[in-house]
Protein backbone atom coordinates (compact mmCIF):
# COMPACT_ATOMS: atom_id res chain seq x y z
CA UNK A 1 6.94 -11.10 9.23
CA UNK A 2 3.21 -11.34 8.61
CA UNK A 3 0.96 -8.89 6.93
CA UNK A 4 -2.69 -8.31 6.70
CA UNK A 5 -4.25 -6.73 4.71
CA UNK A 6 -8.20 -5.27 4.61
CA UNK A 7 -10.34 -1.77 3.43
CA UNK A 8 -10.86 -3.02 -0.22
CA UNK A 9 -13.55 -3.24 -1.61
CA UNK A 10 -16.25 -1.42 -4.50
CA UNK A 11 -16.45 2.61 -4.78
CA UNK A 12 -17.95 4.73 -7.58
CA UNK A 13 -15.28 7.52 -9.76
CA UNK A 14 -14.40 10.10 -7.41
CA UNK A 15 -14.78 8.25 -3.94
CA UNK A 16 -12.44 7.34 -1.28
CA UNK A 17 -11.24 3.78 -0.16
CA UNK A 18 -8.61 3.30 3.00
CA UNK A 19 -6.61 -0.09 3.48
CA UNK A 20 -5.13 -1.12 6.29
CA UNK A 21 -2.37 -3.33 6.99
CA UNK A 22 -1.51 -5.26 10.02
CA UNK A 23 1.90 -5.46 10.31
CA UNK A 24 3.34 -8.24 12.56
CA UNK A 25 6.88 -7.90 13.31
CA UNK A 26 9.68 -7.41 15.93
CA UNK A 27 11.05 -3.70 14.44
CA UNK A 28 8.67 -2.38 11.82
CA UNK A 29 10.52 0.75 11.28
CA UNK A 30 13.74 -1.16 10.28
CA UNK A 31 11.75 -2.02 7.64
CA UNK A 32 10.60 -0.45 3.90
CA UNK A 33 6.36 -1.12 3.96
CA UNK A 34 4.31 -0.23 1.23
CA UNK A 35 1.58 -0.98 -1.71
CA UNK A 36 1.77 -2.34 -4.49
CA UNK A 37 -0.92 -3.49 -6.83
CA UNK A 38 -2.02 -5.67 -10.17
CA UNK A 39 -4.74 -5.35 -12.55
CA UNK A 40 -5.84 -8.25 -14.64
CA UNK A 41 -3.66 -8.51 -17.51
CA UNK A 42 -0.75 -6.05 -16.03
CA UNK A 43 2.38 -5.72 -14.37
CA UNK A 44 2.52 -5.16 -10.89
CA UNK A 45 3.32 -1.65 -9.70
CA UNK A 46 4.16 0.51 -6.96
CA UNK A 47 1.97 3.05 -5.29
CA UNK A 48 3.51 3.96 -1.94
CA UNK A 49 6.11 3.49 0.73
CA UNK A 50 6.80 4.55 3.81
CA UNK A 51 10.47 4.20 6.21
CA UNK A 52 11.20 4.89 9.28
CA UNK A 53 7.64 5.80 9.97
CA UNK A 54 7.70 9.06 8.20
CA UNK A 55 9.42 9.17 4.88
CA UNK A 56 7.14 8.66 2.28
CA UNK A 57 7.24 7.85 -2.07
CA UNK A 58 4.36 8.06 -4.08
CA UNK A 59 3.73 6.99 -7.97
CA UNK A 60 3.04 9.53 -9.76
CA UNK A 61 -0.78 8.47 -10.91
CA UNK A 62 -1.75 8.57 -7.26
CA UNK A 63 0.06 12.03 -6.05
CA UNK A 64 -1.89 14.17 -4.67
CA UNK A 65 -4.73 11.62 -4.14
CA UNK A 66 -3.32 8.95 -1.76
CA UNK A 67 -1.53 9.01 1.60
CA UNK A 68 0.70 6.43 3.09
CA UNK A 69 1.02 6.26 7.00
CA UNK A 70 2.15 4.54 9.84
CA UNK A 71 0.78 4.57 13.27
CA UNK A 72 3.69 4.83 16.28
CA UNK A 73 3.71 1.44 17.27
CA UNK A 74 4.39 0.91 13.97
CA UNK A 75 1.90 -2.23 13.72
CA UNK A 76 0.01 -0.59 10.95
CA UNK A 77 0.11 1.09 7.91
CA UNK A 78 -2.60 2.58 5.90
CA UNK A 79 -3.28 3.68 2.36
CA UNK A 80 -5.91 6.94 2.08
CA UNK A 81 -7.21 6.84 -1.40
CA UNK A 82 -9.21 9.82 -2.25
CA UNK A 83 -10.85 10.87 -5.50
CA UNK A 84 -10.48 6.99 -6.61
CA UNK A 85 -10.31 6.49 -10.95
CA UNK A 86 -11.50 3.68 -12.53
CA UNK A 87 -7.73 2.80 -13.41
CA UNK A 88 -7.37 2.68 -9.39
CA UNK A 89 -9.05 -0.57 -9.75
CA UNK A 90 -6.57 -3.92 -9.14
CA UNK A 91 -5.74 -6.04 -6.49
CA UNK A 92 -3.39 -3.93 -3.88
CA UNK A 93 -0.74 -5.86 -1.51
CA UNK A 94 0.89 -4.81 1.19
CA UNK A 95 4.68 -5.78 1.54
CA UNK A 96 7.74 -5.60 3.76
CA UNK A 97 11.41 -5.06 2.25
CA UNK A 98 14.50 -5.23 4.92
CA UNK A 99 16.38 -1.95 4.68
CA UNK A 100 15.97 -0.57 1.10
CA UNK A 101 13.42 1.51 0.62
CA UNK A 102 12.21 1.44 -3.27
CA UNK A 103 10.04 0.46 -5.40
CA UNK A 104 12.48 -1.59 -7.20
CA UNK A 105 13.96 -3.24 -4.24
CA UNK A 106 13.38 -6.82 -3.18
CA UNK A 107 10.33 -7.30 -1.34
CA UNK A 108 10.48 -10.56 0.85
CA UNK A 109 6.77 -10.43 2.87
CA UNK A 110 3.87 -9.96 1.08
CA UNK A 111 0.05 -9.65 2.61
CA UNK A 112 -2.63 -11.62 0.74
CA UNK A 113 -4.14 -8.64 -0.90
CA UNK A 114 -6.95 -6.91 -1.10
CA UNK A 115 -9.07 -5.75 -4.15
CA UNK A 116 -10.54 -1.92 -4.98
CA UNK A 117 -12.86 -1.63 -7.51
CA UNK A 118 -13.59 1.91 -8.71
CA UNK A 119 -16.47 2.55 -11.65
């Protein structure tokens, strides 16, 4: 499984940001995908997952302002950020878990990461 990540980059409060993620792998729906992130000095987090191509789980900081979705080849999966906070900002990776689909479950494949920056 490889995974690619790219979108980052620098947007002012209140703008929008999407990341892609090139997903390289036999049966991509089999499979839990989803972002996480890290911002200097904290823990890494969750912000969305998506399974089986359509079921989705947000954290709740980013409800309402970022979609998850897959495209039906399933090679790719994108992150909409919308009205972007300065707490947005951190270094987001896409990752693949096989079967499980949670936050807390074991995430084998991670992409390099990309970073947002929102002042």
């Amino acid at each position: 499984v490889q995974l690619v990540e790219s979108g980052g980059g620098s947007v002012e409060a209140g703008g929008s940001l999407r990341l892609s993620c090139a997903v390289s792998v036999s049966s991509a729906n089999d499979y839990c995908l989803g972002w996480f992130r890290q911002a200097p000095g904290k823990e890494r987090e969750g912000v969305a997952l998506i399974n089986g191509g359509s079921r989705t789980y947000y954290t709740d900081s980013v409800k309402g302002r970022f979609t998850i979705s897959q495209d039906n080849t399933g090679d790719t999966v994108d992150l909409q950020m919308t009205n972007l906070k300065p707490e947005d900002t951190a270094m987001h990776y896409c990752a693949a878990s096989y079967g499980l689909c949670s936050f807390n479950a074991r995430y084998d494949y991670w992409g390099q990461g990309t970073q947002v920056t929102v002042s």
